[in-house]
N, C-alpha and C. Protein backbone atom coordinates (compact mmCIF):
# COMPACT_ATOMS: atom_id res chain seq x y z
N UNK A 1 23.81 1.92 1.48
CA UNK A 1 23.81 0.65 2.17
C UNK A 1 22.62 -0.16 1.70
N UNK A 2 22.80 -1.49 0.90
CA UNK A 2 22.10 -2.46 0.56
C UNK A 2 21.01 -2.53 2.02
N UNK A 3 19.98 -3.73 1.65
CA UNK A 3 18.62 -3.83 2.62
C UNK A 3 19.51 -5.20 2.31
N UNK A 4 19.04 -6.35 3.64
CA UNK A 4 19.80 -8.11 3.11
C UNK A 4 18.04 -8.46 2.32
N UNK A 5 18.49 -9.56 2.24
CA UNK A 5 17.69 -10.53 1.70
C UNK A 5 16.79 -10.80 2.92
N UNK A 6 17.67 -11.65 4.07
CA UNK A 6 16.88 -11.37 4.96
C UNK A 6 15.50 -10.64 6.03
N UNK A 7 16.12 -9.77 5.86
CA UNK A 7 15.68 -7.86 6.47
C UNK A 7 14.03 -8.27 5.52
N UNK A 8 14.11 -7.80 4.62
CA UNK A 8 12.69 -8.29 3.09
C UNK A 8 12.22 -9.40 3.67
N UNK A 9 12.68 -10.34 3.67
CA UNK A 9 12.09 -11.80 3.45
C UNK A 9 11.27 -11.78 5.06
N UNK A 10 12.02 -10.97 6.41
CA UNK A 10 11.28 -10.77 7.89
C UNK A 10 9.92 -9.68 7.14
N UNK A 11 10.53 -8.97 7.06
CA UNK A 11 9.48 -7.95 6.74
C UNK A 11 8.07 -8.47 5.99
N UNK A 12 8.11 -9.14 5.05
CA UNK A 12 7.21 -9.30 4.37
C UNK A 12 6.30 -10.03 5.09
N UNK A 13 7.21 -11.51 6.00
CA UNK A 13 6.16 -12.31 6.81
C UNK A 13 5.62 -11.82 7.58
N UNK A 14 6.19 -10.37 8.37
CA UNK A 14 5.38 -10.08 9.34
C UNK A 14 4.22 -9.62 8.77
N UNK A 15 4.04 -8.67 7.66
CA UNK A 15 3.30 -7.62 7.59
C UNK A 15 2.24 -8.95 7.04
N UNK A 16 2.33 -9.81 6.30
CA UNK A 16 1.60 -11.18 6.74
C UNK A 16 0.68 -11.51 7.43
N UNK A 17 1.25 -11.87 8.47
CA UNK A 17 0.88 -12.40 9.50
C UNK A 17 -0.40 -11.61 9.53
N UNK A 18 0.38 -10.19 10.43
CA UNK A 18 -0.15 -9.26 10.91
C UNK A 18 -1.99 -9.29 9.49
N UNK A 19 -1.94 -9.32 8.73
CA UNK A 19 -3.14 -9.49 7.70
C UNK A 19 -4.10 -10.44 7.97
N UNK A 20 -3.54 -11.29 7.81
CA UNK A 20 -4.06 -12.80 8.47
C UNK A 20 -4.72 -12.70 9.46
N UNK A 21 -4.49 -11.87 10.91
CA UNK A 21 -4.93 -12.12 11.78
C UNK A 21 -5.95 -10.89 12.18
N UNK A 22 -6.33 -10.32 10.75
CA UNK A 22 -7.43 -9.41 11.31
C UNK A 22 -7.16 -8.13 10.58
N UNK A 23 -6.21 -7.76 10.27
CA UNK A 23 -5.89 -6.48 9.52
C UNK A 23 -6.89 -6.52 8.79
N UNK A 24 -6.77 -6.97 7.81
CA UNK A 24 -7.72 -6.78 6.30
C UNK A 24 -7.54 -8.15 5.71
N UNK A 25 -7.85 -7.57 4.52
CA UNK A 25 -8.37 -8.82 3.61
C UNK A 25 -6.98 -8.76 2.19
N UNK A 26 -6.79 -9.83 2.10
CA UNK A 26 -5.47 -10.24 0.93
C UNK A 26 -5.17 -9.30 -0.09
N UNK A 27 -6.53 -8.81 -0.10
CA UNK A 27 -6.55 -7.94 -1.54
C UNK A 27 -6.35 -6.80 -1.00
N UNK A 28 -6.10 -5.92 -0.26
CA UNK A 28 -5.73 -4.88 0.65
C UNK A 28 -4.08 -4.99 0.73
N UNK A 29 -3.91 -6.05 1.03
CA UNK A 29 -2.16 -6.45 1.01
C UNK A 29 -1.46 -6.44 -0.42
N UNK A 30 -2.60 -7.12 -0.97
CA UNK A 30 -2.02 -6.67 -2.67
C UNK A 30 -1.99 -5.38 -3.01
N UNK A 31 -2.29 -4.41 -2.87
CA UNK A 31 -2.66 -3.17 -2.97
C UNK A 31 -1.62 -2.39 -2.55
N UNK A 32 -1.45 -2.26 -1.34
CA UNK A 32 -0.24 -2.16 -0.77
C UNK A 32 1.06 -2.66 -1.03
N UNK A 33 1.32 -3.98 -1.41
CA UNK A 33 2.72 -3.95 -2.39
C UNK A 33 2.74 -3.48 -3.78
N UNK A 34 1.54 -3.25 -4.49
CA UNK A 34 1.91 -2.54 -5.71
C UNK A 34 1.92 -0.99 -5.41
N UNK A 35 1.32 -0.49 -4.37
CA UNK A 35 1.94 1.19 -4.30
C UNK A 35 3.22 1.09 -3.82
N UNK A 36 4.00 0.42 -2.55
CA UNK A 36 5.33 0.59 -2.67
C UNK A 36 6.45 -0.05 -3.54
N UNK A 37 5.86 -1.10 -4.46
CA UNK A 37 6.78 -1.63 -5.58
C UNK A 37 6.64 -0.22 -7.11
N UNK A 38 5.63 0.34 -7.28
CA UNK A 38 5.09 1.32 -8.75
C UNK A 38 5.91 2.40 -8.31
N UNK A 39 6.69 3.16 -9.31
CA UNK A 39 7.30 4.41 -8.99
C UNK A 39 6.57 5.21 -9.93
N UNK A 40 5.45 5.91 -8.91
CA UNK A 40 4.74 7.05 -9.58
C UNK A 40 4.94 8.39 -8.82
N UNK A 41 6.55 8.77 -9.37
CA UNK A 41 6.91 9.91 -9.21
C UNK A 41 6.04 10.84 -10.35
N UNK A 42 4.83 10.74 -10.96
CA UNK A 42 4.32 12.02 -11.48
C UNK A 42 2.63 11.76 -11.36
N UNK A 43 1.78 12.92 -11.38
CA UNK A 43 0.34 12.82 -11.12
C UNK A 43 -0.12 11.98 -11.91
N UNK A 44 0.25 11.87 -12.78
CA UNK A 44 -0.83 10.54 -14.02
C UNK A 44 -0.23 9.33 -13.58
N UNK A 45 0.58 9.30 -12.90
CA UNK A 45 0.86 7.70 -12.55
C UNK A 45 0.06 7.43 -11.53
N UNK A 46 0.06 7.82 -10.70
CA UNK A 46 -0.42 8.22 -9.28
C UNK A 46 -1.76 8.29 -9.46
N UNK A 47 -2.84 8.95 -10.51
CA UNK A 47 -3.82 8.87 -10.47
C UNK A 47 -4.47 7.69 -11.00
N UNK A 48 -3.51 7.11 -11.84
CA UNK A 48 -4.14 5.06 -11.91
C UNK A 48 -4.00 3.92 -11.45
N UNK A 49 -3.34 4.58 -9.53
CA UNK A 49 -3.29 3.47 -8.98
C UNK A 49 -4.22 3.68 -8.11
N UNK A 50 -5.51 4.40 -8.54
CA UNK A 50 -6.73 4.44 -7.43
C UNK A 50 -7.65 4.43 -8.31
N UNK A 51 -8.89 3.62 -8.01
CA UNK A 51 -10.06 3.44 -9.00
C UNK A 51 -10.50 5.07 -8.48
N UNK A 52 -10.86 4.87 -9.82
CA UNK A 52 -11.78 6.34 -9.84
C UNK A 52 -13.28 6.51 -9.30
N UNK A 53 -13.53 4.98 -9.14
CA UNK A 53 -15.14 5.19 -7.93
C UNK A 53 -14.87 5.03 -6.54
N UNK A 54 -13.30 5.04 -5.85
CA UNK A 54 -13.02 4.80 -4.58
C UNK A 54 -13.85 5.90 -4.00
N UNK A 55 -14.64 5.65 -2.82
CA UNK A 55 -15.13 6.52 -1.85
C UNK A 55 -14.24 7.64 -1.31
N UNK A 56 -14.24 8.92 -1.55
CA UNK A 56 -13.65 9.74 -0.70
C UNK A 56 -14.45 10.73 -0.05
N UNK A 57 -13.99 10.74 1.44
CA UNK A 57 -15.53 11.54 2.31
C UNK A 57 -14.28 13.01 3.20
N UNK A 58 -14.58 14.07 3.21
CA UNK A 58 -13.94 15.30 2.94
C UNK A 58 -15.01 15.60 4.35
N UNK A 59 -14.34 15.88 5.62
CA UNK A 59 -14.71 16.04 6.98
C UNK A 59 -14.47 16.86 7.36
N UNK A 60 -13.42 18.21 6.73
CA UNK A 60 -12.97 19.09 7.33
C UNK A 60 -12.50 19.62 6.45
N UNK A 61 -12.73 20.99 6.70
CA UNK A 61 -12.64 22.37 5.71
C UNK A 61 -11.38 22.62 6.12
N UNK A 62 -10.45 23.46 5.47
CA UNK A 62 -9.40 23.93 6.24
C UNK A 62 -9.42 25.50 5.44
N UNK A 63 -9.02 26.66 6.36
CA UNK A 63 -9.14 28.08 5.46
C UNK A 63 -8.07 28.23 5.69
């Protein structure tokens, strides 16, 4: 079953809006449509859609 044109075209304004009014910042939204538009079904794809100096902070051990 197709998605309409519609269905997209709601979706997108909301998630919009919703930015606009405090979420984050534009470039955060850009970010977010290129991970769900990129099909990085394999690890090397996947590993160049994150800068490699992004902060990652590791809070919990798991055994």
């Amino acid at each position: 079953m197709g998605v309409s044109k519609l269905d997209v075209l709601y979706r997108r304004l909301l998630l919009t809006k919703l930015f606009i009014r405090g979420w984050g910042r534009p470039e955060d939204l850009k970010r977010l449509f290129e991970f769900r538009k990129n099909d990085w079904k394999s690890r090397k794809d996947a590993k160049n859609l994150v800068s490699s100096d992004y902060p990652v902070y590791i809070d919990k051990v798991f055994k």
